[in-house]
Protein backbone atom coordinates (compact mmCIF):
# COMPACT_ATOMS: atom_id res chain seq x y z
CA UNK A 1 -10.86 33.63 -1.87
CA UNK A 2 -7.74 32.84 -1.27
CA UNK A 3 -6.22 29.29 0.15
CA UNK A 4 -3.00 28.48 1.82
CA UNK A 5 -2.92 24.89 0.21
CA UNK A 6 -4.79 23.63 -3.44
CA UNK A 7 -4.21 20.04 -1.61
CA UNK A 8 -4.17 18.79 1.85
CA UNK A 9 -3.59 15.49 2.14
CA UNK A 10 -4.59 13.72 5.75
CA UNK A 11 -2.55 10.67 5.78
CA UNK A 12 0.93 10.01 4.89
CA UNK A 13 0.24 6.13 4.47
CA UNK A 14 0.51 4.38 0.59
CA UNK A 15 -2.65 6.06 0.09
CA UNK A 16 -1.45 9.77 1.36
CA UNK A 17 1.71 9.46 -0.82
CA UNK A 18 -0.31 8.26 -3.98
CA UNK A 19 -2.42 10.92 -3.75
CA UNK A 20 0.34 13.53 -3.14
CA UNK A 21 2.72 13.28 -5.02
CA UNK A 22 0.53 12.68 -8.07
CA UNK A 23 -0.80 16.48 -7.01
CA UNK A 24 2.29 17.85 -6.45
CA UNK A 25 3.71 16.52 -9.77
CA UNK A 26 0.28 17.98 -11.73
CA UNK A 27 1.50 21.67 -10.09
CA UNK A 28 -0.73 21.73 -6.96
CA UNK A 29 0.48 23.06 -3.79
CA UNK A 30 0.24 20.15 -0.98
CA UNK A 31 0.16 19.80 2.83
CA UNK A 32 0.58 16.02 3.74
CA UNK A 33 -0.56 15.31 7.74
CA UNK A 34 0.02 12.97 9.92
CA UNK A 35 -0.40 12.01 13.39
CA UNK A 36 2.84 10.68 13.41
CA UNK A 37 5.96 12.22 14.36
CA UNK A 38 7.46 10.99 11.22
CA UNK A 39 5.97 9.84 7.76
CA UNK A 40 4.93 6.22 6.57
CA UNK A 41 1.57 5.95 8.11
CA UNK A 42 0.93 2.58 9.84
CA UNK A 43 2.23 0.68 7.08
CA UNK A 44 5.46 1.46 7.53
CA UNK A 45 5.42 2.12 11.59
CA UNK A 46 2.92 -0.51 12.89
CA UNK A 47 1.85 -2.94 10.14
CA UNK A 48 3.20 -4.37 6.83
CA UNK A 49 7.19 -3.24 7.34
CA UNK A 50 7.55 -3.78 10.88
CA UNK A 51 5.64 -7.56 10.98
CA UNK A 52 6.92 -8.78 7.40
CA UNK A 53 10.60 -7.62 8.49
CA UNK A 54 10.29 -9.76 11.90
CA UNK A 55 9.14 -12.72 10.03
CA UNK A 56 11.79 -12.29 7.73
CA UNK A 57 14.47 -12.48 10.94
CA UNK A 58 12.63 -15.90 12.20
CA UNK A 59 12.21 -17.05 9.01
CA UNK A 60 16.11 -17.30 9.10
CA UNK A 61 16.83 -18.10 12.11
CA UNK A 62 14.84 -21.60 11.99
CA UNK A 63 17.83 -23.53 12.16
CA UNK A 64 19.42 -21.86 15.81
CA UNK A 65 18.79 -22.43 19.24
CA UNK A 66 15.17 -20.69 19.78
CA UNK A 67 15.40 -20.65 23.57
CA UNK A 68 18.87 -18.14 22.96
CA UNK A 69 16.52 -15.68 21.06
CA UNK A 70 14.49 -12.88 22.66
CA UNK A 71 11.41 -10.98 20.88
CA UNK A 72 12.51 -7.78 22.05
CA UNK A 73 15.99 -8.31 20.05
CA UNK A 74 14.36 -9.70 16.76
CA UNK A 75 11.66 -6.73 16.43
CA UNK A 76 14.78 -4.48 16.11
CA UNK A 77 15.72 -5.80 12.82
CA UNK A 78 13.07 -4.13 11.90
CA UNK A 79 14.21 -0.89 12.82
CA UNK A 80 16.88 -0.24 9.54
CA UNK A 81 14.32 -1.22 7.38
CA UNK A 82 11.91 1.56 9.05
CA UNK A 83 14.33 4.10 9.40
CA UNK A 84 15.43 3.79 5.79
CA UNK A 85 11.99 3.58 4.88
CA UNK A 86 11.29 6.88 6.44
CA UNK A 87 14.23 8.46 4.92
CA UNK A 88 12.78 7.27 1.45
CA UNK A 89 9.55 8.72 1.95
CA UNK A 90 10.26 11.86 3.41
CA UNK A 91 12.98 12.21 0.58
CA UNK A 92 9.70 11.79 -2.25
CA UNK A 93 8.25 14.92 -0.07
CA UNK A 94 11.25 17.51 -0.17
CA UNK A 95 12.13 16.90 -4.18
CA UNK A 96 8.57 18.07 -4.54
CA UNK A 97 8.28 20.86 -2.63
CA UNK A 98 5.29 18.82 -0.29
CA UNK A 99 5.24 20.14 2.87
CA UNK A 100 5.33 17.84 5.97
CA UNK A 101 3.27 18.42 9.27
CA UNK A 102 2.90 16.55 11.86
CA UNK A 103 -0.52 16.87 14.04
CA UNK A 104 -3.79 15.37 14.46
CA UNK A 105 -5.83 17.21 11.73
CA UNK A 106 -9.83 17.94 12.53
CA UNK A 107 -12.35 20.40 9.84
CA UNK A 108 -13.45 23.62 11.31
CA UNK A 109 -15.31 23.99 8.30
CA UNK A 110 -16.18 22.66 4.77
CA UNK A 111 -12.84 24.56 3.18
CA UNK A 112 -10.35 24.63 6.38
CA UNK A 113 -8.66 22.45 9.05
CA UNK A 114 -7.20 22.81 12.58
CA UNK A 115 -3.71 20.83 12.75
CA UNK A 116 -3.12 20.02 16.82
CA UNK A 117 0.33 19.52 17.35
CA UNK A 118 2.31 19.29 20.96
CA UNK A 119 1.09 21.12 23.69
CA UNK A 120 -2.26 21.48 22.15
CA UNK A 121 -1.05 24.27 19.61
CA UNK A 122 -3.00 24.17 17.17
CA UNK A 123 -2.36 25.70 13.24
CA UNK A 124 -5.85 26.50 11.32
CA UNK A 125 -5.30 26.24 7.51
CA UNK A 126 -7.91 26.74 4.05
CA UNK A 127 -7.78 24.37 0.96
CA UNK A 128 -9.68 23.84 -2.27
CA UNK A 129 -9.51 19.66 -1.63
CA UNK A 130 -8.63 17.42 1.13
CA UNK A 131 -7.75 13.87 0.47
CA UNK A 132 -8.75 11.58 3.80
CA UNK A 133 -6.05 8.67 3.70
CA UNK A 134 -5.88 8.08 7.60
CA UNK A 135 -5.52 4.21 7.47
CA UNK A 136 -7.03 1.88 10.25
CA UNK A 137 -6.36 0.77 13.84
CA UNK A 138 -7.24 -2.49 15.13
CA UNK A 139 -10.83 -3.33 16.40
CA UNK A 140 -10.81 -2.95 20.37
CA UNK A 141 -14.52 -4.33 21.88
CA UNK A 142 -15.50 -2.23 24.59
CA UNK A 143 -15.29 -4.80 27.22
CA UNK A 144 -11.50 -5.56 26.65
CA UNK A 145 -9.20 -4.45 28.63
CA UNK A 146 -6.05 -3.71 26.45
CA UNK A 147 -3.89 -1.90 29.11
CA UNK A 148 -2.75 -4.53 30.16
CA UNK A 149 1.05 -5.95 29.38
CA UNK A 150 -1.16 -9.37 28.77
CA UNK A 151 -3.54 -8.52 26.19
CA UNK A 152 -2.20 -7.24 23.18
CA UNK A 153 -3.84 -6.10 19.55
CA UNK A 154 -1.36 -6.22 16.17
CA UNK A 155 0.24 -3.09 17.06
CA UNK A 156 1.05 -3.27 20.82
CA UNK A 157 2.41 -6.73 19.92
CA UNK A 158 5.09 -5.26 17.95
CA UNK A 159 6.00 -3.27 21.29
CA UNK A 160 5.98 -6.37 23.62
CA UNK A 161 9.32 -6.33 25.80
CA UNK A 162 8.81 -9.97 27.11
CA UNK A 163 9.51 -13.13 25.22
CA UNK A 164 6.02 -15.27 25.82
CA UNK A 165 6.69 -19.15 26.45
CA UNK A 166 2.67 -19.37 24.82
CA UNK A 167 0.26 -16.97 23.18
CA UNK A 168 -3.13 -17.37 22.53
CA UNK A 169 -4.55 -15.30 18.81
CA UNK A 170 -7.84 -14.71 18.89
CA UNK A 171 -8.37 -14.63 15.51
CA UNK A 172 -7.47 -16.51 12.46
CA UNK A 173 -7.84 -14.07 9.55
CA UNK A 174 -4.88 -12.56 7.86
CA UNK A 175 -2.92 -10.88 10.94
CA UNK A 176 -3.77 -14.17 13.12
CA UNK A 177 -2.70 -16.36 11.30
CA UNK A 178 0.74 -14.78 10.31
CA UNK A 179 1.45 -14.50 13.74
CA UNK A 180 0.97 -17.93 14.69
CA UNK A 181 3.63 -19.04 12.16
CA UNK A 182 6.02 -16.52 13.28
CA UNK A 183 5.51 -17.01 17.13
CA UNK A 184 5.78 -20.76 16.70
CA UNK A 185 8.90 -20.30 14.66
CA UNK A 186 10.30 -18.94 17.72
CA UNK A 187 9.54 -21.98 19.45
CA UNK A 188 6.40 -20.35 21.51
CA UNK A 189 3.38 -22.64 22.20
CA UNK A 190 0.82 -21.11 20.12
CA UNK A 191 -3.47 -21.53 20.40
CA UNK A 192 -5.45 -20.02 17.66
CA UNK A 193 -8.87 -19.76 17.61
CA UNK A 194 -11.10 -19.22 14.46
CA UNK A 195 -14.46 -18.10 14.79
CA UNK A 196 -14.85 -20.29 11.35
CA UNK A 197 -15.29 -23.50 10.52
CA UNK A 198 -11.95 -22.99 8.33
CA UNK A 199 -8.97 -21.07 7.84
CA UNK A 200 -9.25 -18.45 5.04
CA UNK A 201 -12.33 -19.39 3.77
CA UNK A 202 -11.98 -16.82 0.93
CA UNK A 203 -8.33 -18.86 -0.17
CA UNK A 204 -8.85 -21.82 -2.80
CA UNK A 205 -10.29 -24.78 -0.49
CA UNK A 206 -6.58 -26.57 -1.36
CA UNK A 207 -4.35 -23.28 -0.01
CA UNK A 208 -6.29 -23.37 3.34
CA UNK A 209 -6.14 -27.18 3.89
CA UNK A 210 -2.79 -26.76 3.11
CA UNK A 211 -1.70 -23.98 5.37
CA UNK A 212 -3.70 -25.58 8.21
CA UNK A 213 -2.07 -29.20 7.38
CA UNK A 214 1.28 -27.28 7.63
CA UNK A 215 0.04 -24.97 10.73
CA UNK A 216 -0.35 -28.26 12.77
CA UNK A 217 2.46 -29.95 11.57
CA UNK A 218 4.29 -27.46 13.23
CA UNK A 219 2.66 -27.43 16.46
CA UNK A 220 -0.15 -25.23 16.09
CA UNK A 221 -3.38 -25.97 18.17
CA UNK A 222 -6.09 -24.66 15.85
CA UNK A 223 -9.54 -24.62 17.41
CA UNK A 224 -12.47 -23.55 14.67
CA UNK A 225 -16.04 -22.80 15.39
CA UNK A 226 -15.04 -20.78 18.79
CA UNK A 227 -16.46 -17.87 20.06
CA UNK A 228 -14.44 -15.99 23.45
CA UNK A 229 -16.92 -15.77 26.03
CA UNK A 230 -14.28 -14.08 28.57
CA UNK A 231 -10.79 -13.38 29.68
CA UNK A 232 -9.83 -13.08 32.70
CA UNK A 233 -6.37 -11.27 33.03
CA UNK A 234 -3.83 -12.45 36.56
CA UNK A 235 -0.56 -11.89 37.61
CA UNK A 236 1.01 -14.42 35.84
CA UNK A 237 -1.12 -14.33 31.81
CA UNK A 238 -4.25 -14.30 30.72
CA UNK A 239 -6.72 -17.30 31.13
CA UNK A 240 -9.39 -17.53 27.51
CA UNK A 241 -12.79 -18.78 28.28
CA UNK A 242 -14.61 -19.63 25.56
CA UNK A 243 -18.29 -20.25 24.99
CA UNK A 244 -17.81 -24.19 24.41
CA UNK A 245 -16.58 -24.03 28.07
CA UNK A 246 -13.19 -24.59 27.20
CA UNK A 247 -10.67 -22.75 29.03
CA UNK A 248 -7.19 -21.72 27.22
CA UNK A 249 -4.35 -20.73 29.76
CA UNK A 250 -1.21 -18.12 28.19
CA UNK A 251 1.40 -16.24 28.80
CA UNK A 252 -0.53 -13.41 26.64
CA UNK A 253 -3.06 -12.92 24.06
CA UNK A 254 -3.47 -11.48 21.21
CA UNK A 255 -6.81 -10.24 19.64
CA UNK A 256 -6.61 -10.15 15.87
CA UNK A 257 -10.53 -9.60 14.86
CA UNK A 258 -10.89 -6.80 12.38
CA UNK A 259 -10.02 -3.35 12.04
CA UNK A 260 -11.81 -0.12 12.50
CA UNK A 261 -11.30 3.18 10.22
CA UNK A 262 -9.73 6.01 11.65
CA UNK A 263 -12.34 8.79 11.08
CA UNK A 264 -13.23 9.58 14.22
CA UNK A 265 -12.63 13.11 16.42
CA UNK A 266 -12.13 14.39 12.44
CA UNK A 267 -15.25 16.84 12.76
CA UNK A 268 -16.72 14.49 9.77
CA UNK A 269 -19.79 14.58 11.33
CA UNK A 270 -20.48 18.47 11.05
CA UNK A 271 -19.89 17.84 7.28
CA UNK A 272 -22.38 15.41 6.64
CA UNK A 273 -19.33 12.87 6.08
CA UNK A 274 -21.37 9.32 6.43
CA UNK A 275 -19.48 6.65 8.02
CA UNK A 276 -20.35 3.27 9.31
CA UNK A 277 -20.14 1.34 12.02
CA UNK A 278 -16.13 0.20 11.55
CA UNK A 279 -15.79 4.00 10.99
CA UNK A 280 -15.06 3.19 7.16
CA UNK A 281 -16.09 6.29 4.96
CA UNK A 282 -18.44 6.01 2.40
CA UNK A 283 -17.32 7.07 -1.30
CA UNK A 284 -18.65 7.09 -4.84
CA UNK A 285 -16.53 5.47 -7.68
CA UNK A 286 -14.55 8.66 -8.16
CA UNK A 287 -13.04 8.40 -3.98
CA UNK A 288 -15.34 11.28 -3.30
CA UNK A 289 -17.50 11.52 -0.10
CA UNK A 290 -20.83 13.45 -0.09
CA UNK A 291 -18.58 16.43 0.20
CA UNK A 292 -17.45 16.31 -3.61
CA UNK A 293 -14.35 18.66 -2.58
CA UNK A 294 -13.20 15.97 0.05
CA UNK A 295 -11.91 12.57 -1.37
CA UNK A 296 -10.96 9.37 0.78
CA UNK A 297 -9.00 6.51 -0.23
CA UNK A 298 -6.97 3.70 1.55
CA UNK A 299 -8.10 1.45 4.29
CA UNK A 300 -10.17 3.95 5.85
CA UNK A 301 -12.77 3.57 2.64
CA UNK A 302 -12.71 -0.37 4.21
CA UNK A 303 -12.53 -3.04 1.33
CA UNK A 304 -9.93 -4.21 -0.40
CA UNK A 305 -7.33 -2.71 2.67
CA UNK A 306 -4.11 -3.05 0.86
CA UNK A 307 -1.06 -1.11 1.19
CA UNK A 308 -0.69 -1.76 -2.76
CA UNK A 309 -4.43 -0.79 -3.75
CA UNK A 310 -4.28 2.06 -1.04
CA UNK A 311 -1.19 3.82 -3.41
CA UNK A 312 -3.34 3.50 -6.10
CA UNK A 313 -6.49 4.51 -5.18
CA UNK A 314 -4.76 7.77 -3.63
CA UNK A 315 -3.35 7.94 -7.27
CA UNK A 316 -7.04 7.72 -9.20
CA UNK A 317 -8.28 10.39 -6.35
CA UNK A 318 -5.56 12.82 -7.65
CA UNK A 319 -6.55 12.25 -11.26
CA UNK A 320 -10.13 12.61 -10.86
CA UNK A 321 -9.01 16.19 -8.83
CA UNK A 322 -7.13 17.57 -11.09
CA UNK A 323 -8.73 16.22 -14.61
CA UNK A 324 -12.43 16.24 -13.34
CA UNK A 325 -12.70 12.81 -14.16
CA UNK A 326 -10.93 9.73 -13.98
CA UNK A 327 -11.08 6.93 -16.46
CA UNK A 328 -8.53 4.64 -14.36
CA UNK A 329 -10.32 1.73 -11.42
CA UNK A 330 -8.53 -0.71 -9.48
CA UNK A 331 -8.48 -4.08 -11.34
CA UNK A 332 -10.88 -5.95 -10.81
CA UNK A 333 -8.35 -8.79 -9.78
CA UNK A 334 -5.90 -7.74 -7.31
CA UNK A 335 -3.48 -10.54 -6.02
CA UNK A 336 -3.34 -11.50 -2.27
CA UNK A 337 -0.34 -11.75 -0.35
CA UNK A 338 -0.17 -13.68 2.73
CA UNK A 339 2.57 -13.44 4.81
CA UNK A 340 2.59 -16.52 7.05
CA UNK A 341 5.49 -19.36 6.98
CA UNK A 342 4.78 -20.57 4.35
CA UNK A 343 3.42 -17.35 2.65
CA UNK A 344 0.44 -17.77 0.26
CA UNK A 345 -0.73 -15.79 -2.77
CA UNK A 346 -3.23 -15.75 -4.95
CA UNK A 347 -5.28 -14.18 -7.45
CA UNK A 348 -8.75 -14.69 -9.55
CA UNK A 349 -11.43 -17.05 -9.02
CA UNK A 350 -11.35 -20.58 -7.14
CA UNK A 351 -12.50 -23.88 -7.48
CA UNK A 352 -15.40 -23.19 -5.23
CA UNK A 353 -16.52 -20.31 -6.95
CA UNK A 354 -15.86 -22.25 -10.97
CA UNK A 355 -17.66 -25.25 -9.17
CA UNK A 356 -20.94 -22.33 -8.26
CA UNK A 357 -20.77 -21.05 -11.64
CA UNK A 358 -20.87 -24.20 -13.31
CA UNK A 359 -17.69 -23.06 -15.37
CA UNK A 360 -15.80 -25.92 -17.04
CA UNK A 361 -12.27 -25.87 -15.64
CA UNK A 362 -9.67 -27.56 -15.23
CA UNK A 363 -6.71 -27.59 -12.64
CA UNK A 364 -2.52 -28.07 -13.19
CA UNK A 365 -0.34 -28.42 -10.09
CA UNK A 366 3.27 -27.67 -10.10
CA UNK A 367 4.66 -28.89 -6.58
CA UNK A 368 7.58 -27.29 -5.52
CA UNK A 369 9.84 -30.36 -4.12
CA UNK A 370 9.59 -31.45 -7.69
CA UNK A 371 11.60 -28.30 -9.01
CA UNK A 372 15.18 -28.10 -9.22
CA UNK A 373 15.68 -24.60 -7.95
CA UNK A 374 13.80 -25.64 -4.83
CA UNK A 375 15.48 -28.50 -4.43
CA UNK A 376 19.19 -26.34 -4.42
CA UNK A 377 17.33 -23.39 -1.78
CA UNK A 378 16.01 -26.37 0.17
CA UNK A 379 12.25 -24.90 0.30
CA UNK A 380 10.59 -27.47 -0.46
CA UNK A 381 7.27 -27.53 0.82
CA UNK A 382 4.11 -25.97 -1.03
CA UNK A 383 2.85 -25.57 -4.72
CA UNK A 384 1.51 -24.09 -7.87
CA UNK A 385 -1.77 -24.72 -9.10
CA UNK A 386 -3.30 -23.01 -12.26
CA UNK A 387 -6.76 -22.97 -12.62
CA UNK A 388 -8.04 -23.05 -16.84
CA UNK A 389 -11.04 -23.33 -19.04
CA UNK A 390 -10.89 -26.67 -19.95
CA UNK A 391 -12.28 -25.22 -23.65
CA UNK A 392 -10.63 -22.28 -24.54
CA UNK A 393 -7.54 -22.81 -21.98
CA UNK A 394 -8.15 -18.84 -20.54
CA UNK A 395 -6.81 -18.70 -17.02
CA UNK A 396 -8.99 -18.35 -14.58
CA UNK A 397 -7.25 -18.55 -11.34
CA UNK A 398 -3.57 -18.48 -9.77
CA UNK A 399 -3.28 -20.17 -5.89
CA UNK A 400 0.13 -20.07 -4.74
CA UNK A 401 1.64 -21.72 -1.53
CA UNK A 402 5.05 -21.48 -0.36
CA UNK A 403 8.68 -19.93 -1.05
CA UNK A 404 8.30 -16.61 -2.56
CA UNK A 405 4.83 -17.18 -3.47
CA UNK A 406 4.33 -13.32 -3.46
CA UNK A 407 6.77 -13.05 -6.02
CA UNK A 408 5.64 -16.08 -8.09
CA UNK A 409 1.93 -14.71 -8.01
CA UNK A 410 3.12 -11.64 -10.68
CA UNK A 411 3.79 -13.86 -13.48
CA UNK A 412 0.83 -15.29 -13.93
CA UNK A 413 -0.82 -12.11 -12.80
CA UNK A 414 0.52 -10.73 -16.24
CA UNK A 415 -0.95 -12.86 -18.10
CA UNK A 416 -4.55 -13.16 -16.33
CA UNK A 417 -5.07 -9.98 -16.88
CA UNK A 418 -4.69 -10.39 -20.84
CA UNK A 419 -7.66 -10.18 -23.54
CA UNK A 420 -8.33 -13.58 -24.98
CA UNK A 421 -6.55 -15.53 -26.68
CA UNK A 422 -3.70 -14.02 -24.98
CA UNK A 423 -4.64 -15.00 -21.46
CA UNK A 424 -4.21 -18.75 -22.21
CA UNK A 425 -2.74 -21.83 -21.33
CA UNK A 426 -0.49 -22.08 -23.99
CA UNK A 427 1.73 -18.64 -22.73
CA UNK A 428 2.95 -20.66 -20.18
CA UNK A 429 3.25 -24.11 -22.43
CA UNK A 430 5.08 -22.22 -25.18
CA UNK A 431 7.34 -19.88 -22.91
CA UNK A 432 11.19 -20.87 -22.09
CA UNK A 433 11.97 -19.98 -18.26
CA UNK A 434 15.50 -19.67 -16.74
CA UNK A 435 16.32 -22.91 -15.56
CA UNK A 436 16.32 -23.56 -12.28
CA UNK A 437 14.15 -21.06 -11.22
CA UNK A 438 10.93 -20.98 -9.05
CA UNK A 439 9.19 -19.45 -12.16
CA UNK A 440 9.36 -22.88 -14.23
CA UNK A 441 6.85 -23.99 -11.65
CA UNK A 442 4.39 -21.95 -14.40
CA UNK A 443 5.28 -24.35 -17.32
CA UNK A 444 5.26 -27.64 -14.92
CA UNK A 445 1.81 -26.27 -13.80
CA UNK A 446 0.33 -25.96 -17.74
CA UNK A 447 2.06 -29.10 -18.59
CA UNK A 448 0.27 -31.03 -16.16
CA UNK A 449 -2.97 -29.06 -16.43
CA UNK A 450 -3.27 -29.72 -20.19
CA UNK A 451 -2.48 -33.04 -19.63
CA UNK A 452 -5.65 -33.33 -18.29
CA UNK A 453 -7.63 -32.05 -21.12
């Protein structure tokens, strides 16, 4: 029989473009969809460009008069970086003959989709493989009531037209907790409640103490081991009851508690397609679903939910496609970048989890007012801290916090992921860095870490 596409790709996210251009570069013919008018899924439209390019803005505007500065004008320098973005993407497309279309995309059957675009016309097309990359949206309960101009999630938030004197995040995961440090850059009172007894409690016990030592030295009311009992939306905010019987008045809220797949209205269901309750598909090691001819990849698979693991993972779908097998994985350590003010990274284990395995380790610091180069930029505050077998020196851990920690996390990150006795230590001992550079913090860090020994 014949098809009108060898790939379609559902998606045009990190994952989407992973998986499509390594197809189109292997010879397939490809159909990328999205339910966007334009590509870049909703890490380029919603999430990771648009956030991390207004927290650039108030990151540098810290030193002017907040009160002169409206939200609605900073979320526009985000626009450029979109719009170039777009042009980027869409350029990747057209030099490999990829076609684009734009539609919400839905299985009439196991080997063909129906693409609806405007005015409900609708396009039906065959294929040999689909690749499901359709990203996430964030959680809405049923019992919230997100129409209004009040209560906003992390995508309507990036829409908001008024500049809130206080906000209220429910939430204090990833998303929450970024936007607390941005919103109180601005000078906007800022609640955050945790349903935890901590912030982060994945993050190196030090890193989380740290960012919520820094979070309330800047004016942030945390409030952990809270649960939202309701919220009652008036004419002039919202008003936060929570189950302690504490009652949190705002401007507007902001619900930041998990995200939910986008698989649904897909026709997944007439395939067999299992799903679960956060509408994250289920997969086998090679990214294929119970269909073996339809692959998923990308936040929509759930865990790890990163734009960077997302490209890859579309990536190792292709392979396995195309070769029948696929020898490549995702590392089994994947650094975390945190975006807040300061911004966090981290990869490998922690002290909690050396501590439970009864692992003899050892820790070196590296604080970041002590280095020159931080001295000159004036960034100061925050820290390097290398975690080591205090026998055979192997590295065991990276926690980051501060300036350019995302950037600083890659270093060591090179190393880790050595085979003894190149993942030591000594590397960082031994090693000249540029001088003054935030990078030195690595040799500081083993200096004072074998000091211990």
């Amino acid at each position: 029989m014949n098809v009108d596409y060898d790939v379609i790709v559902i998606g045009s996210g990190p994952g989407g473009e992973g998986a499509a251009m390594k197809c189109a570069k292997a010879g397939k013919s490809v159909l990328i969809v999205d339910a966007g008018i334009e590509v870049g899924g909703n890490c380029t439209h919603k999430g990771t460009i648009p956030s991390k390019a207004l927290r650039h803005t108030v990151q540098h505007l810290a030193n002017i008069d907040k009160k002169r500065i409206k939200y609605a004008e900073l979320l526009r320098s985000a626009e450029k970086v979109i719009r170039q973005q777009v042009d980027l993407r869409q350029g990747f497309y057209d030099r490999n003959n990829v076609e684009v279309k734009s539609g919400w995309a839905r299985f009439t059957g196991a080997n063909s989709i129906e693409i609806m675009s405007d005015g409900n016309v609708s396009e039906t097309f065959s294929f040999d493989y689909v690749i499901l990359a359709t990203g996430s949206r964030p959680y809405h309960p049923e019992d919230m009531d997100f129409s209004s101009p009040f209560v906003h999630d992390s995508d309507s938030i990036l829409t908001m037209k008024e500049t809130p004197r206080s906000i209220c995040i429910y939430g204090a995961g990833v998303i929450g907790c970024e936007y607390a440090t941005i919103f109180k850059r601005l000078g906007i009172k800022v609640d955050l409640i945790n349903t935890r007894d901590k912030l982060l409690s994945y993050l190196d016990d030090e890193i989380s103490d740290a960012l919520a030592y820094h979070m309330r030295q800047n004016g942030i009311m945390i409030r952990h081991n809270e649960y939202l009992e309701n919220i009652d939306v008036h004419e002039h905010g919202v008003s936060l009851r929570l189950q302690s019987n504490k009652l949190i008045h705002a401007d507007c809220a902001l619900w930041a508690v998990g995200r939910t797949g986008n698989s649904q209205n897909m026709g997944l269901e007439e395939l067999g397609i299992e799903t679960d309750s956060r509408g994250n598909i289920s997969i086998n090691d090679n990214y294929q679903t119970n269909q073996a001819h339809i692959y998923a990849v990308g936040d929509v698979v759930g865990f790890p939910s990163l734009a960077s693991a997302a490209y890859d993972q579309g990536r190792f779908a292709a392979i396995h496609l195309i070769e029948g097998k696929c020898e490549y994985k995702l590392v089994e350590q994947i650094p975390t970048g945190i975006y807040t003010i300061p911004e966090i990274s981290c990869i490998g284990k922690t002290e909690k989890e050396l501590t439970d395995e009864k692992i003899p380790y050892e820790v070196g610091h590296s604080l970041f007012k002590n280095l020159a180069r931080a001295q000159i930029t004036g960034e100061m505050t925050g820290m390097l801290k290398l975690l080591f077998h205090r026998e055979t020196l192997e590295i065991l851990g990276i926690h980051c916090f501060g300036y350019q920690a995302s950037e600083i996390i890659h270093i060591g990150q090179a190393i880790l992921a050595q085979e003894p006795p190149a993942n030591s230590l000594e590397y960082f001992i031994n090693t000249t860095f540029n001088y003054p550079t935030m990078a030195e913090a690595y040799r500081v860090a083993a200096l004072n870490g074998i000091n211990r020994v």
